[in-house]
Protein backbone atom coordinates (compact mmCIF):
# COMPACT_ATOMS: atom_id res chain seq x y z
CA UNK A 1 109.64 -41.24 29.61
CA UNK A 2 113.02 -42.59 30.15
CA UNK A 3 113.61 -44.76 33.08
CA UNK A 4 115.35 -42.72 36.32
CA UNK A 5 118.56 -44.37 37.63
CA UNK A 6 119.53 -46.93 39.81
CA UNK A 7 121.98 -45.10 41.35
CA UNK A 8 122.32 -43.63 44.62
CA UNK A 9 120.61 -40.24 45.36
CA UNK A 10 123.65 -38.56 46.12
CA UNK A 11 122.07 -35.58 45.63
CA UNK A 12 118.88 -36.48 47.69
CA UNK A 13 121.47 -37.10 50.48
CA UNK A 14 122.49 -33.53 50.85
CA UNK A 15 118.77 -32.82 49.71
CA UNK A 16 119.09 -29.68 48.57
CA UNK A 17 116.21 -30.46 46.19
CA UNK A 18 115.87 -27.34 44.10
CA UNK A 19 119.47 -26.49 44.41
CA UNK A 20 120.09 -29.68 42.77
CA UNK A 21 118.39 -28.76 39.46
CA UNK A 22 120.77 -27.36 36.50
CA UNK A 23 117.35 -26.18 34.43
CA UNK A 24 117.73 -22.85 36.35
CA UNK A 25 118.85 -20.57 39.18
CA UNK A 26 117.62 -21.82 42.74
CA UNK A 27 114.62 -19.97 44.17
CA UNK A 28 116.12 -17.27 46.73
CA UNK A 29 115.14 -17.16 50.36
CA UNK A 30 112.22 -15.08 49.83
CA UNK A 31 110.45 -17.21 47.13
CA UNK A 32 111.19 -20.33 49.14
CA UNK A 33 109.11 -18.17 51.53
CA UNK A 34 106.32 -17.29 49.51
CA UNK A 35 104.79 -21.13 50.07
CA UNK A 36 104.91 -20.42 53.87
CA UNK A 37 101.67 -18.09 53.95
CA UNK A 38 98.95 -20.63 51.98
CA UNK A 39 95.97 -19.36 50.04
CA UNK A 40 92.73 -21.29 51.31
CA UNK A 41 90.78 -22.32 48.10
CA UNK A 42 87.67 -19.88 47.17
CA UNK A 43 84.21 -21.45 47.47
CA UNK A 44 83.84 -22.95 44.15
CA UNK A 45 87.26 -24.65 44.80
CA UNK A 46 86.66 -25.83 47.93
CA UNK A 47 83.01 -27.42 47.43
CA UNK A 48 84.31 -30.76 47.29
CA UNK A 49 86.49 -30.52 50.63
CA UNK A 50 82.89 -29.93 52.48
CA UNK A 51 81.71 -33.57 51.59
CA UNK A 52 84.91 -34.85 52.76
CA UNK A 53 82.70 -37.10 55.49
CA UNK A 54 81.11 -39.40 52.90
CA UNK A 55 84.69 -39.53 51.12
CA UNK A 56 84.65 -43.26 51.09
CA UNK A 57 86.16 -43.96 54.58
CA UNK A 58 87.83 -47.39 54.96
CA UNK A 59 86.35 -48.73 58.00
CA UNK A 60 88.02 -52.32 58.21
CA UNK A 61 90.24 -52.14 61.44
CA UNK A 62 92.81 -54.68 62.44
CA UNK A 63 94.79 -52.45 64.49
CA UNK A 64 93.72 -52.65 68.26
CA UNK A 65 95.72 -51.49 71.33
CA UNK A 66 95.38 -52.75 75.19
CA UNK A 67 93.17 -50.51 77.24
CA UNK A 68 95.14 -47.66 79.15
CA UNK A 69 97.94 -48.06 77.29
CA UNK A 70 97.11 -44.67 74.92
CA UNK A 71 96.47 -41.66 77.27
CA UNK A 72 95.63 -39.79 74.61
CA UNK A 73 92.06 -37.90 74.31
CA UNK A 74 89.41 -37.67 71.89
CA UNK A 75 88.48 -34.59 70.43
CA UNK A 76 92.40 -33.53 71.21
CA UNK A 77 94.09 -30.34 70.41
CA UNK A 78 97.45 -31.00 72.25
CA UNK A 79 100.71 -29.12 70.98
CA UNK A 80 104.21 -31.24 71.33
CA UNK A 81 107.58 -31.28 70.33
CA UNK A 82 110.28 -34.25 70.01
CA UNK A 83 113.34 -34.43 71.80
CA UNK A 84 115.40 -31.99 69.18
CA UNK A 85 112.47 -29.37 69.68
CA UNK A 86 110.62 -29.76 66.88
CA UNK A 87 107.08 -28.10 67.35
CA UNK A 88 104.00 -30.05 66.33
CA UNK A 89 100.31 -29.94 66.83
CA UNK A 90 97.85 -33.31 66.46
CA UNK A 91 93.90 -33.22 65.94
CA UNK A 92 92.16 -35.72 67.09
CA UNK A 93 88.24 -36.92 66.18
CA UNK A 94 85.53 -36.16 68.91
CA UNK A 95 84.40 -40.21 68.26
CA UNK A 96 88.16 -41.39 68.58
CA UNK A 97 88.27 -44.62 70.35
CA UNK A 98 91.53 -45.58 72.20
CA UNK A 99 91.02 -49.34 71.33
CA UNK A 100 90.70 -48.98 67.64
CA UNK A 101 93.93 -47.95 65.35
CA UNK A 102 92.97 -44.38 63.69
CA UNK A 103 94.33 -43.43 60.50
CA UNK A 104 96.92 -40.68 60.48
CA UNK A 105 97.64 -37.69 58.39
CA UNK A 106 101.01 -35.83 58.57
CA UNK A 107 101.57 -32.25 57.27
CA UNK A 108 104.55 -30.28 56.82
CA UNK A 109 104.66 -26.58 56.75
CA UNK A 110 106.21 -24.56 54.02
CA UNK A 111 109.15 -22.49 54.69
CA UNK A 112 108.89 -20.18 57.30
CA UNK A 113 105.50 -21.91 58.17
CA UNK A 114 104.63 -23.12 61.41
CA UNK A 115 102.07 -25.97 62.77
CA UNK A 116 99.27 -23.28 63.05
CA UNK A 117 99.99 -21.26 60.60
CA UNK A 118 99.18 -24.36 57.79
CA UNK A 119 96.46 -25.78 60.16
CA UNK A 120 95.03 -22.42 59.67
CA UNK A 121 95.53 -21.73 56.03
CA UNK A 122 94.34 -24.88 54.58
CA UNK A 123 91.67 -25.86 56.57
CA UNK A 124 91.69 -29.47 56.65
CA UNK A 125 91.41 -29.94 60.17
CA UNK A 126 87.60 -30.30 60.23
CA UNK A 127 87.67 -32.59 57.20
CA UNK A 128 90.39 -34.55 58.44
CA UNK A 129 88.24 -35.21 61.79
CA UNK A 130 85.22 -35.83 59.93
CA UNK A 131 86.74 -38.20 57.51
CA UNK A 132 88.06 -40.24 60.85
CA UNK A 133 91.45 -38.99 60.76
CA UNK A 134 93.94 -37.74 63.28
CA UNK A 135 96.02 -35.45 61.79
CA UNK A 136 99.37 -33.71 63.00
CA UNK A 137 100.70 -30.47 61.56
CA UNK A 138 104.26 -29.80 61.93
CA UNK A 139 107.11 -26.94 61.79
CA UNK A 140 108.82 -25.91 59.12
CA UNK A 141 111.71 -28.41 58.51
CA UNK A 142 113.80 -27.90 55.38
CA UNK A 143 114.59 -30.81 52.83
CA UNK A 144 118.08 -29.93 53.06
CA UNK A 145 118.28 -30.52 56.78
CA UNK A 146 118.77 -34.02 57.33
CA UNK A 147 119.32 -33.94 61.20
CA UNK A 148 115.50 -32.19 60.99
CA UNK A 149 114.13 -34.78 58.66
CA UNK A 150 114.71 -38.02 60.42
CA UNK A 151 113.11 -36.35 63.63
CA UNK A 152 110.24 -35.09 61.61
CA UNK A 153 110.14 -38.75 59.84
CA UNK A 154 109.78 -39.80 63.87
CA UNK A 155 106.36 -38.18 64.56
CA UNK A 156 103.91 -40.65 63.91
CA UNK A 157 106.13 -43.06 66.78
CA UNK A 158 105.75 -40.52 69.20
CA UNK A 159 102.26 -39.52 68.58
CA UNK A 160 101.22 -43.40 68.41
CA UNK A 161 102.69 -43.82 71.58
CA UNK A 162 99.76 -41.44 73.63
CA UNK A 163 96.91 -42.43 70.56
CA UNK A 164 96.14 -45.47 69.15
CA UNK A 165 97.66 -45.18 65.48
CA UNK A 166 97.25 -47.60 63.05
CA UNK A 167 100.86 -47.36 61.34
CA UNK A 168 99.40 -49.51 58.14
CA UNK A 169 97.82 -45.70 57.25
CA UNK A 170 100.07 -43.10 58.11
CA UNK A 171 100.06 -40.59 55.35
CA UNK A 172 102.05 -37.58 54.93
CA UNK A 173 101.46 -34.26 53.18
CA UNK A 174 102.96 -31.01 52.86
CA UNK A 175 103.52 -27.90 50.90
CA UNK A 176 106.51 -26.49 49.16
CA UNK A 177 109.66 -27.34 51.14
CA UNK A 178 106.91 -29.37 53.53
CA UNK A 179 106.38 -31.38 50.16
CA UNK A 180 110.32 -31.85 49.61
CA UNK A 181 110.67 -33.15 53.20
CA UNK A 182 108.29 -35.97 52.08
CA UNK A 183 111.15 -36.85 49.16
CA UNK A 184 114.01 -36.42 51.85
CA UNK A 185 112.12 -39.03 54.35
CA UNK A 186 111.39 -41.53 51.68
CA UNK A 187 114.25 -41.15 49.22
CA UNK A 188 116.55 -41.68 52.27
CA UNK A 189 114.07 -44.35 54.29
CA UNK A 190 114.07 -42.73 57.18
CA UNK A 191 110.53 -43.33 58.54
CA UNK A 192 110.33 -46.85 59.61
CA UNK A 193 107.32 -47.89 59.20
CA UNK A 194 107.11 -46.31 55.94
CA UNK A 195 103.87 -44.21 55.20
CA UNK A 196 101.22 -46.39 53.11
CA UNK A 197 100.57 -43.03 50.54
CA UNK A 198 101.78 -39.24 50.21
CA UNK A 199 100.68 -36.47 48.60
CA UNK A 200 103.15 -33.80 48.12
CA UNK A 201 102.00 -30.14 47.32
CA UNK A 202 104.43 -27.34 45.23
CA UNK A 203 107.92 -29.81 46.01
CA UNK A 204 110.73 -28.54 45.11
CA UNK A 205 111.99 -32.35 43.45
CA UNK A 206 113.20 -31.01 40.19
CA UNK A 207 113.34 -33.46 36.86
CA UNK A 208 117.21 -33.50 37.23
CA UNK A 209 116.90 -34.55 40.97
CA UNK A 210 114.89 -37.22 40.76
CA UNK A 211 117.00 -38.11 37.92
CA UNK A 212 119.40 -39.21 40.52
CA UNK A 213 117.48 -40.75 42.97
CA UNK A 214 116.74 -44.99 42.72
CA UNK A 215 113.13 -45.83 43.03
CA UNK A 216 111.30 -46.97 45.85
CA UNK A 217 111.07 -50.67 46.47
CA UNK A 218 108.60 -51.48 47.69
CA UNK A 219 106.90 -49.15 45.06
CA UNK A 220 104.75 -45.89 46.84
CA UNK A 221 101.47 -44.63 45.89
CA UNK A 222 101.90 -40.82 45.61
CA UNK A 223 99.08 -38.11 44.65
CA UNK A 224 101.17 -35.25 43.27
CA UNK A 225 99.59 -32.11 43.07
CA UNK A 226 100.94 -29.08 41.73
CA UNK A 227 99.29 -25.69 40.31
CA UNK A 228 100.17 -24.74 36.39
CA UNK A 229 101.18 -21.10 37.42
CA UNK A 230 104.11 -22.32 40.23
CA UNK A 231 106.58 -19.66 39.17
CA UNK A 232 108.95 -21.39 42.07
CA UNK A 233 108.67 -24.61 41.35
CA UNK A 234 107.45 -23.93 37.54
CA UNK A 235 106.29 -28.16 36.02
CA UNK A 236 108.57 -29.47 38.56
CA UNK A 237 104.82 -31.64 39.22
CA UNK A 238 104.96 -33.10 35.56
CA UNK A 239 108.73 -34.03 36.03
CA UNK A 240 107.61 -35.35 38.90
CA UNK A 241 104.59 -37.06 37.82
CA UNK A 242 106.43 -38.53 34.76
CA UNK A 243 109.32 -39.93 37.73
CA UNK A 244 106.70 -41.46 39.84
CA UNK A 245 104.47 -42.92 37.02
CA UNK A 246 107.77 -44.85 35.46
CA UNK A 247 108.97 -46.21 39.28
CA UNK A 248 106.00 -47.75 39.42
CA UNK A 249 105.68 -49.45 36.42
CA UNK A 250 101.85 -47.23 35.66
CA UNK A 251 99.47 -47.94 33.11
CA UNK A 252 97.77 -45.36 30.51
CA UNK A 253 95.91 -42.40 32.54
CA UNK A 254 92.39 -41.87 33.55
CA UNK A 255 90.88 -38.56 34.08
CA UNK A 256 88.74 -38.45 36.93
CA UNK A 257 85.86 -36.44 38.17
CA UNK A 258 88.11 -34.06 40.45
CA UNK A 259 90.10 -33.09 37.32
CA UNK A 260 93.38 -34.97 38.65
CA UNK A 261 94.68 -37.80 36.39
CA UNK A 262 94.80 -41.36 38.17
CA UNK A 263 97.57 -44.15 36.86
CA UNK A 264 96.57 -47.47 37.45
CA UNK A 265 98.18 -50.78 36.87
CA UNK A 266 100.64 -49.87 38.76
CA UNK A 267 103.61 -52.37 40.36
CA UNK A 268 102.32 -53.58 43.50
CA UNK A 269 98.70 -51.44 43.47
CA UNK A 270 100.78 -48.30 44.20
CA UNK A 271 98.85 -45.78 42.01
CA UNK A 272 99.88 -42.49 40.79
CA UNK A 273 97.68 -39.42 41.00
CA UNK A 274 98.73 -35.95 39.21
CA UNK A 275 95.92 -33.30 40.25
CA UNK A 276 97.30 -29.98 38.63
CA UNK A 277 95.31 -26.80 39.95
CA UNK A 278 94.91 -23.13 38.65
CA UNK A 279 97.14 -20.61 40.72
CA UNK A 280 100.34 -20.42 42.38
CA UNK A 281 102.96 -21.77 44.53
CA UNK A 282 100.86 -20.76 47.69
CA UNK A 283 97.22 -21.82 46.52
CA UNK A 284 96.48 -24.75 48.47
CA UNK A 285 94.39 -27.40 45.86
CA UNK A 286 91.57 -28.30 48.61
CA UNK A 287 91.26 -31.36 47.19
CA UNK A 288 90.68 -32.98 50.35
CA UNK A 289 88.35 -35.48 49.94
CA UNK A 290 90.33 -36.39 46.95
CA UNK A 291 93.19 -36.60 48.78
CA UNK A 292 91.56 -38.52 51.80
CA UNK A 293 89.74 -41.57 49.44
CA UNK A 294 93.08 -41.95 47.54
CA UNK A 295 95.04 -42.26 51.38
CA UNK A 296 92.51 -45.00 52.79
CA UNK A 297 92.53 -47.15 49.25
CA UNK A 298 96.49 -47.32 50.38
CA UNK A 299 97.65 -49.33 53.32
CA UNK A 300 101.27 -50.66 53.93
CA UNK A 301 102.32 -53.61 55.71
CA UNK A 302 104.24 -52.74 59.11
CA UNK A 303 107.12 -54.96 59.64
């Protein structure tokens, strides 16, 4: 694997991630599309996701906030939007305590997707709750859109500011042009703090892309997942894999139980997971409580 440049991500910049790629023609509108309606996971697949409550939780807390000073419910299904109008929806556990910092899971829709609509499809609300999590599912925002993707990169502020968020584990998540909005926020810092792990789905951050971008520093851990029959997107998860596992300085892979492939030895604990599922574009992996033990070994030090 050769070594990405230092350069700037000029292309990142302008983000438009697939467009960027000079392996082949630039999905049209309607294939961008086609990751906006999700397909749940059948039962075999989605076995795992129903133990996602003995996942491995990480119960150490150090986060604590002043009593009264989160209004914010448990067991919350409250729908919000920021200042640009920006639709989201957060999830909140029925044992939340406003004293205690909560984890926090961000998802991005695909294109054309809305907060409900991927709520709905992948079904990782009750998980999510169950595992301890809050989790927020957000419009449609494309990578391209900058304006859209430092107000996205804002949510976890604004939803910390009416629940008691630990911002040492935010995590973000999303699928298609969700998962490229993940590359535009961190490529381009724009979430301050910065999420402690994400776990893109079908991105659209092509081998030539990343090619251009400079790697993260501090180094991120990132579980990429990406199905082997992604006509859209076709290997851009290897490319990005192979991007990922040289930033951060990995080790040899192991193959773990889940069928994903974990790099460790990484610069600064910042491991590297590459979980490639059966399907296509729109088959959500339901690895959740995959997903949710690799989020909660991560933290990140707010500054």
């Amino acid at each position: 694997m050769s070594s990405p440049s230092s350069g700037p991500a000029s292309c990142l910049l302008s983000i438009a991630l697939a467009a960027c790629s000079t392996t082949g023609t630039s999905p049209t509108p309607t294939e961008r599309d086609a990751g906006a309606s999700i397909e749940a996971p059948g039962a075999a697949d989605g076995a795992q996701a129903n133990d996602a409550g003995g996942s491995g939780t990480n119960n150490t807390v150090n986060i604590r906030c002043e009593a009264g000073s989160r209004p914010g419910a448990a067991a919350a299904s409250e729908d919000s939007t920021t200042d640009a109008g920006l639709h989201f929806s957060v999830r909140t556990p029925g044992d939340y305590d406003p004293l205690v910092g909560s984890p926090l899971i961000v998802m991005f829709a695909p294109s054309g997707g809305t907060a409900e609509a991927i709520e709905t499809s992948t079904k990782l609300t009750p998980d999510a709750l169950g595992a301890g999590f809050v989790i927020a599912y957000v419009d449609t925002v494309s990578p391209a859109n900058i304006a859209g993707a430092k107000d996205a990169a804002g949510i976890p502020a604004r939803i910390a500011e009416r629940w008691c968020i630990d911002r040492e584990r935010v995590y973000l998540t999303g699928s298609s042009d969700g998962g490229g909005l993940i590359y535009t926020i961190l490529l381009n810092h724009y979430m301050t703090p910065e999420p402690a792990a994400v776990a893109p789905f079908a991105a659209g951050a092509s081998k030539n892309t990343l090619a251009k971008a400079s790697c993260l520093a501090p180094p991120m851990p990132v579980m990429v997942m990406h199905n082997s029959g992604d006509t859209v997107f076709p290997r851009y998860g290897q490319a990005a894999r192979d991007w990922w596992v040289t930033c951060n300085g990995c080790g040899e892979p192991e193959s773990l139980a889940d069928g994903c492939l974990a790099y460790r030895d990484c610069a600064g604990g910042a491991d590297v997971h590459y979980c490639e599922g059966e399907g296509g574009h729109g088959r959500w992996p339901g690895l959740h409580a995959s997903m949710f033990e690799f989020f909660l070994s991560q933290t990140r030090t707010a500054p």
